[in-house]
Protein backbone atom coordinates (compact mmCIF):
# COMPACT_ATOMS: atom_id res chain seq x y z
CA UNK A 1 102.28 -35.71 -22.42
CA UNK A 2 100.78 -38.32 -24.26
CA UNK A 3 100.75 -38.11 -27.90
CA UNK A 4 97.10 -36.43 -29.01
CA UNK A 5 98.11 -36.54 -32.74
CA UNK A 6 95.27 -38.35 -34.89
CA UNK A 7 96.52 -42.11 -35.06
CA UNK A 8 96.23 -44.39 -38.41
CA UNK A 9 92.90 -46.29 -38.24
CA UNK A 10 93.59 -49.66 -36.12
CA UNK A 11 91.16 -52.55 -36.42
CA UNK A 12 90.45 -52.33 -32.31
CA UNK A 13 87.26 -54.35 -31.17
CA UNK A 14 84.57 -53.34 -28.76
CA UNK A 15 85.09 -49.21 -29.12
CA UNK A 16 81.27 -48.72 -30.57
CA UNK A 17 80.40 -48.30 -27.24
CA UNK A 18 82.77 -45.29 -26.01
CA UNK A 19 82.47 -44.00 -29.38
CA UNK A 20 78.65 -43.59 -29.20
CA UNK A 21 79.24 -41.88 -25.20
CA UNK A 22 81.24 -39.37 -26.85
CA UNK A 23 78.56 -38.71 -29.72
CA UNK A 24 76.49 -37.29 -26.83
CA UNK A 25 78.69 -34.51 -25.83
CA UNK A 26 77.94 -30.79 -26.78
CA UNK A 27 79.79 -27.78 -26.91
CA UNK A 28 78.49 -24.87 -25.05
CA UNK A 29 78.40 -21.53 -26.35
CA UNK A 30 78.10 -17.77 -24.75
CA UNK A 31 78.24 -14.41 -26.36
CA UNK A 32 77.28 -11.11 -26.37
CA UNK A 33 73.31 -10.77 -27.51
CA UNK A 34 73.79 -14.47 -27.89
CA UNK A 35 71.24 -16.77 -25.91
CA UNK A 36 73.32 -19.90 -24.83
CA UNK A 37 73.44 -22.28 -27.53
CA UNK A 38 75.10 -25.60 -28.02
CA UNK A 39 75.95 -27.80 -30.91
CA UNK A 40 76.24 -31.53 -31.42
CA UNK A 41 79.56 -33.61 -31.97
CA UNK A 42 80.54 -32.81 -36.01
CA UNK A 43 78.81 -30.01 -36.24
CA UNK A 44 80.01 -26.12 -36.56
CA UNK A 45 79.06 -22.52 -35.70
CA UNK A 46 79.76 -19.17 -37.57
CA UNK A 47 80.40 -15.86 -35.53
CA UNK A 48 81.52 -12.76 -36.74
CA UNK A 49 84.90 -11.91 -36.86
CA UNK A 50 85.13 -9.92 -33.24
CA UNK A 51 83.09 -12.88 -31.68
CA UNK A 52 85.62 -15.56 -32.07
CA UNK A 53 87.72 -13.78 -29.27
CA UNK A 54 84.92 -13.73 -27.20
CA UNK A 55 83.02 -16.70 -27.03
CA UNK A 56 82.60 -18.54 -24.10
CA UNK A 57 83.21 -21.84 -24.84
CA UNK A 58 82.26 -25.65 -22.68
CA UNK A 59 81.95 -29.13 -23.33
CA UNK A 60 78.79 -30.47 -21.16
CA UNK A 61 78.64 -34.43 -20.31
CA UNK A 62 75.08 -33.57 -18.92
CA UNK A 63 73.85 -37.50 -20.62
CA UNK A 64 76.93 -39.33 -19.14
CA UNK A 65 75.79 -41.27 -16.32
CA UNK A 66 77.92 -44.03 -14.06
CA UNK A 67 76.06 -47.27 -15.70
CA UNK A 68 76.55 -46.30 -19.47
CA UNK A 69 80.46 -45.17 -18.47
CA UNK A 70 80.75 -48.41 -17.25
CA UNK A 71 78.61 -50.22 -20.03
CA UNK A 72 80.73 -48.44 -22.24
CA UNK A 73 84.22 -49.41 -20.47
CA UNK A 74 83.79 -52.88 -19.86
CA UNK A 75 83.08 -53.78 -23.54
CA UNK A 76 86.62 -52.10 -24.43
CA UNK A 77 88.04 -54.91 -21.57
CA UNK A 78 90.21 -51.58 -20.45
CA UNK A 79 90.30 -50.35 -17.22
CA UNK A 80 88.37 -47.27 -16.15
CA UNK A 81 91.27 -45.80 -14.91
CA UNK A 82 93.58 -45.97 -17.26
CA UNK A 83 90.98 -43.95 -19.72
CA UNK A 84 91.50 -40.10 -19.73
CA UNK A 85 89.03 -37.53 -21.64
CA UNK A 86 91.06 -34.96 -23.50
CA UNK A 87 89.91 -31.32 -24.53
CA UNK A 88 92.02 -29.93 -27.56
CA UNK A 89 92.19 -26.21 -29.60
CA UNK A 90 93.41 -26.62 -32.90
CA UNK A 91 94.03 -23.49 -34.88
CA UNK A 92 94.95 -25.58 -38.10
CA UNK A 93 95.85 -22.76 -40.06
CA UNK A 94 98.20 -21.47 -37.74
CA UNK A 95 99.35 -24.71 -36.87
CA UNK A 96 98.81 -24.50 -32.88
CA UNK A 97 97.55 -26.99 -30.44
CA UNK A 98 96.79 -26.50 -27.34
CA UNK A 99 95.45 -29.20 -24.48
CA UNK A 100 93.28 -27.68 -22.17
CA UNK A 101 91.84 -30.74 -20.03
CA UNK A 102 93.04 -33.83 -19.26
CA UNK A 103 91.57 -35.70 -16.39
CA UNK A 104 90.66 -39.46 -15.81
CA UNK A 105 87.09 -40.22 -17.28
CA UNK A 106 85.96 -41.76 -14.28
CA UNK A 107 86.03 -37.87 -12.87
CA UNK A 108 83.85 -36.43 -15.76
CA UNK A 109 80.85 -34.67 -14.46
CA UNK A 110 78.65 -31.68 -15.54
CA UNK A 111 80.84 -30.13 -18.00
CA UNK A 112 84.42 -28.89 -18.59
CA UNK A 113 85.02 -25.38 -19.49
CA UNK A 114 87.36 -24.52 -22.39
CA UNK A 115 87.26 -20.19 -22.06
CA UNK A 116 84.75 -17.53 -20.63
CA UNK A 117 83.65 -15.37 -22.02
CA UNK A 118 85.65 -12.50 -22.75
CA UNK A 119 88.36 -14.35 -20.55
CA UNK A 120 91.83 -14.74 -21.23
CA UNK A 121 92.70 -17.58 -23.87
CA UNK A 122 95.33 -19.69 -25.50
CA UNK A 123 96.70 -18.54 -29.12
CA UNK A 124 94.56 -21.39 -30.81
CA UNK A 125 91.78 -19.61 -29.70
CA UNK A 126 92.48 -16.23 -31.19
CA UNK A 127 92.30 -16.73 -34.98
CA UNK A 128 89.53 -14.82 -36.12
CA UNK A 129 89.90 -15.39 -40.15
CA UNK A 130 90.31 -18.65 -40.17
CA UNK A 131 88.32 -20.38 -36.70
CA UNK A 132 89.60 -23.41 -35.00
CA UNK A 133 88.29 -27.03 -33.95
CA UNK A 134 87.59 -27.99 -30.64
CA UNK A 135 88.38 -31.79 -30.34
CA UNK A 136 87.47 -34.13 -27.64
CA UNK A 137 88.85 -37.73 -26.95
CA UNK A 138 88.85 -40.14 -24.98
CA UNK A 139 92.27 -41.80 -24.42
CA UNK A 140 94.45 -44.17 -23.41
CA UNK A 141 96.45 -43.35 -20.48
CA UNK A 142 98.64 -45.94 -19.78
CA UNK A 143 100.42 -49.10 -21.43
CA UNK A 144 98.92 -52.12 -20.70
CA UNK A 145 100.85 -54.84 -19.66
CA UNK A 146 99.47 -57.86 -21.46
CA UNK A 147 98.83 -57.87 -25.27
CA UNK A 148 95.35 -58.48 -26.40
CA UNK A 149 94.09 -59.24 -30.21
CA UNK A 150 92.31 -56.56 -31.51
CA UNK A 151 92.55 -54.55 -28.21
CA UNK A 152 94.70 -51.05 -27.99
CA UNK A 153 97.78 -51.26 -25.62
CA UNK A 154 99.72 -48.34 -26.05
CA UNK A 155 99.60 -45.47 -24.07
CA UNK A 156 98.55 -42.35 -26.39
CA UNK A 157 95.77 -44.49 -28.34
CA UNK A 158 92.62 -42.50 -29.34
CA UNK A 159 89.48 -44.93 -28.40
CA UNK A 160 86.92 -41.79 -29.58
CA UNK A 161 87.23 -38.44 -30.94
CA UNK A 162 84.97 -35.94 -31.93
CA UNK A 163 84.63 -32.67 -33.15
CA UNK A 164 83.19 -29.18 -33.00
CA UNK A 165 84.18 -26.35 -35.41
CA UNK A 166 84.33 -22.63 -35.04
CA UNK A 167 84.61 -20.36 -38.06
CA UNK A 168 83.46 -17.05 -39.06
CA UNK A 169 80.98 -15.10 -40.91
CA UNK A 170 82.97 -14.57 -44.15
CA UNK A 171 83.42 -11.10 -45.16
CA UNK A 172 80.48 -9.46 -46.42
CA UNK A 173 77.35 -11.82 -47.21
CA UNK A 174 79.37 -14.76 -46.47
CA UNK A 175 79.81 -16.08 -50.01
CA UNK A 176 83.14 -14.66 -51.68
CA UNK A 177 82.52 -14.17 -55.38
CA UNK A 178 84.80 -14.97 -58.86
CA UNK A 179 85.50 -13.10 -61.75
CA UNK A 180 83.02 -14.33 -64.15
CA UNK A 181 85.43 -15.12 -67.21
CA UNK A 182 84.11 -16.15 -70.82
CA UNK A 183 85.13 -19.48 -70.18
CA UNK A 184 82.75 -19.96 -67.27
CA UNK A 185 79.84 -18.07 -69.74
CA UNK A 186 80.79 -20.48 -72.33
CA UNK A 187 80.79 -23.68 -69.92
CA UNK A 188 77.15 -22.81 -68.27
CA UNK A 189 75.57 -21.33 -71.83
CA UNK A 190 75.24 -17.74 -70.18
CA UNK A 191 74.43 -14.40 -72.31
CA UNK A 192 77.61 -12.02 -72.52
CA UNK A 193 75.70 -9.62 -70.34
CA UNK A 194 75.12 -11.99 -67.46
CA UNK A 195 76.14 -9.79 -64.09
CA UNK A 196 76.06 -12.23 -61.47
CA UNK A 197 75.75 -16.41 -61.55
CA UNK A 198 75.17 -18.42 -58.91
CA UNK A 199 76.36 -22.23 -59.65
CA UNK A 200 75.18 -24.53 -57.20
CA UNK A 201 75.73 -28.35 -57.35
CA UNK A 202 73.32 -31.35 -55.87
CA UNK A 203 74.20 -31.94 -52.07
CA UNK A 204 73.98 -28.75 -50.42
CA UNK A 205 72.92 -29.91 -47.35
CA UNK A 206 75.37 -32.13 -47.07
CA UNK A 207 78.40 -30.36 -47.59
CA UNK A 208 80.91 -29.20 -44.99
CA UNK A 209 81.57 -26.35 -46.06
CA UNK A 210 79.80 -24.26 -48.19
CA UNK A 211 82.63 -23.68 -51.05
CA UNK A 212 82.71 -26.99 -51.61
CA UNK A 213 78.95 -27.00 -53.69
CA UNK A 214 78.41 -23.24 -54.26
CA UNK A 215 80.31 -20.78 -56.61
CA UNK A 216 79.19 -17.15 -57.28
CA UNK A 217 80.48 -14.95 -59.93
CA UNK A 218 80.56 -11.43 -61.13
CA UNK A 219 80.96 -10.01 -64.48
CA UNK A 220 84.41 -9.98 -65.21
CA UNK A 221 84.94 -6.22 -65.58
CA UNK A 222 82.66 -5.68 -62.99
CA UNK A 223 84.60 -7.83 -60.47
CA UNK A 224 88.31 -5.82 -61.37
CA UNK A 225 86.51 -2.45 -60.62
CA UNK A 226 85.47 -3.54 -57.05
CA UNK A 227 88.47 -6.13 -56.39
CA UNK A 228 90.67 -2.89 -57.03
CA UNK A 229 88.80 0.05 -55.47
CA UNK A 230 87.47 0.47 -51.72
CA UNK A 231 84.71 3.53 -51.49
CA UNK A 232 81.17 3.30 -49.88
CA UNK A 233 79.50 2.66 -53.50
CA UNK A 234 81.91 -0.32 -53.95
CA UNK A 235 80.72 -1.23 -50.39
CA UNK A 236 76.81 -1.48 -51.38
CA UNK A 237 77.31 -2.85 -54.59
CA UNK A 238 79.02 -5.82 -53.25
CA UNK A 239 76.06 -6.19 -50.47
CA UNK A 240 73.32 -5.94 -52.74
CA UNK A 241 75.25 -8.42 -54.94
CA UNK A 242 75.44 -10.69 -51.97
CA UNK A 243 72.00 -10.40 -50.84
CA UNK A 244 70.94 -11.28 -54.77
CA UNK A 245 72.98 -14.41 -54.50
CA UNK A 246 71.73 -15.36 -50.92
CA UNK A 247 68.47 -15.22 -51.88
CA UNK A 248 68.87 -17.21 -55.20
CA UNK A 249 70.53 -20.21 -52.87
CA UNK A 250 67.52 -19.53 -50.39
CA UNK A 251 65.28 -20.82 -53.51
CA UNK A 252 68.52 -23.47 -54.15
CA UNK A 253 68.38 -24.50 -50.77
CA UNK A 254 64.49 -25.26 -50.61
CA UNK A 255 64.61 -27.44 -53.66
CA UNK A 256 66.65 -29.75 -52.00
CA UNK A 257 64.28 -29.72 -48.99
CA UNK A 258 60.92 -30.13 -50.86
CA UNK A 259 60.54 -33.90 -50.27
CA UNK A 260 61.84 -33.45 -46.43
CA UNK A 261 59.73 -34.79 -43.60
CA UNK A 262 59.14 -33.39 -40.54
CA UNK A 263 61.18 -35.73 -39.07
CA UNK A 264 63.94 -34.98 -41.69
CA UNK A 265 63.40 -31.05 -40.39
CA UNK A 266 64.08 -32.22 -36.50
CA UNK A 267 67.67 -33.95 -37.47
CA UNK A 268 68.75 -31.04 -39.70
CA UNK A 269 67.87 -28.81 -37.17
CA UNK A 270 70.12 -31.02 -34.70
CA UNK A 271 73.15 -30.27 -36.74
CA UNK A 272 72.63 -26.91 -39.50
CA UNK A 273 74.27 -27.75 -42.59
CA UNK A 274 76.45 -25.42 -43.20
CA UNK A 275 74.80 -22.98 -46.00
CA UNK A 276 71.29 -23.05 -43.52
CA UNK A 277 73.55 -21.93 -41.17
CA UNK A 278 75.14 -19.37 -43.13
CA UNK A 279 71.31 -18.40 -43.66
CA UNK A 280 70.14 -18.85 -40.04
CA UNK A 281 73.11 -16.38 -39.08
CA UNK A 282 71.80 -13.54 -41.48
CA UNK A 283 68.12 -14.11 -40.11
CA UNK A 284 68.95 -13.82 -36.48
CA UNK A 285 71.14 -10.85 -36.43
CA UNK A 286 67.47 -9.11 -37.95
CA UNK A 287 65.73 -10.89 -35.03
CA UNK A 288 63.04 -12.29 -37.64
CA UNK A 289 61.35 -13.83 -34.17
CA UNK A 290 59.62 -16.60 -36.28
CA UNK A 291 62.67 -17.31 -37.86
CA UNK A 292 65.53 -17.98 -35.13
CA UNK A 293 64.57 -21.51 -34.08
CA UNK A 294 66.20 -23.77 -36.09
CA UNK A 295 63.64 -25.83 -37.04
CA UNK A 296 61.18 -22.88 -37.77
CA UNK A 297 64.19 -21.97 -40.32
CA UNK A 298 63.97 -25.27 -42.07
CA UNK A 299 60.14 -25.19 -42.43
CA UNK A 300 59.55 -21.99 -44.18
CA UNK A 301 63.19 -22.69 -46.10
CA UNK A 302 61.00 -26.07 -47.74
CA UNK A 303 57.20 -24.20 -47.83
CA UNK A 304 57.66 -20.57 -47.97
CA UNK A 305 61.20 -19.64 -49.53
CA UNK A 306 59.73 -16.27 -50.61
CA UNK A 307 59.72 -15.16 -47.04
CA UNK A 308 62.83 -16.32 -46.07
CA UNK A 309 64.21 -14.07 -49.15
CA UNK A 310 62.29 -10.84 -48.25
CA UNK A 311 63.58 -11.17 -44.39
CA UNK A 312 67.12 -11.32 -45.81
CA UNK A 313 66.80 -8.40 -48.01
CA UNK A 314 67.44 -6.15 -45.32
CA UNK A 315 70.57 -7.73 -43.94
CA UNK A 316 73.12 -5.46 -43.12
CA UNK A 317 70.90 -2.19 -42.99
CA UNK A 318 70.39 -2.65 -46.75
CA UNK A 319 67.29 -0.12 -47.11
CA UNK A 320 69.48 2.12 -44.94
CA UNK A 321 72.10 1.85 -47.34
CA UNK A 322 69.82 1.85 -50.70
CA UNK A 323 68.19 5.24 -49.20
CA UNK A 324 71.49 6.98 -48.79
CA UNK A 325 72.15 6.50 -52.44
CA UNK A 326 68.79 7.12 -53.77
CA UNK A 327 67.78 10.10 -51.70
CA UNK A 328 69.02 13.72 -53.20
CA UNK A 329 70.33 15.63 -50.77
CA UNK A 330 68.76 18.97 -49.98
CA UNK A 331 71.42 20.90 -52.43
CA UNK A 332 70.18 18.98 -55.25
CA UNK A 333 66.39 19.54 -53.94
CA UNK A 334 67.47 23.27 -54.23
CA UNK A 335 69.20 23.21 -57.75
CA UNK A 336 65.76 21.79 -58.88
């Protein structure tokens, strides 16, 4: 097996090409009360936790055609057959790999299937804490015989990769909160009383992962008491602390979308950052019919954030829950 390992950056001419042919190919998705979807190359999807085991997964070629394959080929100056595409799993946390296709590019057509759904899987397709990436290449099969400046030669050498990943739905909400220390009071100017802070810094949409520009914290003493005990009032406290800081980045979210165009709208809708997707997840499990196309999302996200807000606050049967803590049973009815 040639080595699939991610290579140093070479300065190799005439790749653009084979680069942007790979840019085309999307990843196919099937699950359960999920309508097919698929995703562009660099982009990511969040399923819940028992939905990473499940999904049917496929890479479709359905824009490769014979002319730009061989467009694309002849400016590399390699031969057509000596180019392979390769389909790789990587569970990083776990540190497994697995190759599931490798066949000359010449034969690519239609699309290649990675799992079905529900089907029988490799180990790098199990991890359902931490996700995995589903890579595609396109690679150098053999060793060519005559040396060429700024040409690749050795068997093994990635000519284009991309990406796809597959995470899931944090627990809860999907944003994990911090103890909300002094310090952190001190460093943001916040009253002693403060119960829940959402810090959000410029560039949300363009953030990979959603950590990187958003923090959310919870008063200190608060945070110990449900970090350290497990009952069903612990349980809707942290979801109606969740749903308060979703809805605050809902409002964070459209500020950073006020000045969007339409246009703007149609190529964030190609590839969801990742906190409108964390949003867009929350709105389609209630259905919110308006709601569920992407771009639909976006639009009321920029020009109506209040309604995006007052869909979400019944994620996760929230009224349900709210009514089964408010509502006196009929013993304290009687005692009345």
């Amino acid at each position: 097996m040639a080595n699939t390992e991610r290579p140093s950056v070479k300065p190799f001419a005439g790749l653009e090409l084979l680069q942007k042919l790979l840019n085309q190919v999307q990843l196919e998705l099937r699950s359960k009360g999920l309508d097919v979807k698929r995703i562009e190359a660099g982009s990511g999807f969040r399923a819940e936790h028992q939905e990473i085991r499940e999904l049917g997964l496929a890479l479709t070629f359905d824009s490769w055609d014979s002319e730009a394959i061989a467009k694309a080929v002849d400016d590399s100056g390699l031969p057509l057959e000596d180019i392979e595409v390769v389909v790789i799993s990587d569970a990083q946390f776990l540190r497994n790999r697995f190759v599931h296709s490798r066949i000359p590019m010449v034969s690519v057509k239609g699309s290649l299937p990675i799992a079905a759904q529900d089907g029988k899987r490799p180990e790098s397709l199990e991890d359902r804490r931490h996700g995995f990436d589903i890579i595609c290449q396109i690679l150098l099969a053999r060793d060519q015989s005559i040396a060429v400046p700024l040409r690749p030669k050795q068997a093994g050498t990635i000519l284009a990769e991309i990406d796809f990943s597959i995470k899931p739905v944090p627990n809860g909400i999907g944003l994990n909160p911090k103890p909300l220390t002094n310090e952190i009071k001190a460093k943001f100017g916040l009253s002693t009383k403060t119960e829940l802070f959402v810090n959000a810094e410029p560039g949300l949409l363009e953030a990979r992962e959603i950590q990187d520009n958003i923090q959310v914290y919870i008063h200190e003493d608060i945070y110990r008491l449900v970090s350290t005990q497990r009952n069903k009032l612990v349980s809707k406290y942290l979801l109606a602390a969740g749903l308060n800081a979703l809805e605050q980045v809902v409002y964070l979210v459209s500020a950073e979308l006020k000045d969007a165009s339409e246009s703007d709208l149609e190529e964030y809708a190609k590839n969801l950052p990742p906190i409108v997707s964390l949003i867009h997840f929350h709105v389609d499990a209630l259905k919110q019919v308006d709601l569920r196309e992407e771009a639909k999302l976006l639009a009321a996200l920029r020009d109506h954030p209040s309604k995006v807000a007052a869909v979400l606050s019944g994620t996760r049967s929230n009224v349900v829950s709210w009514l089964s803590v408010l509502s006196p049973d009929d013993e304290e009815n009687d005692a009345e």
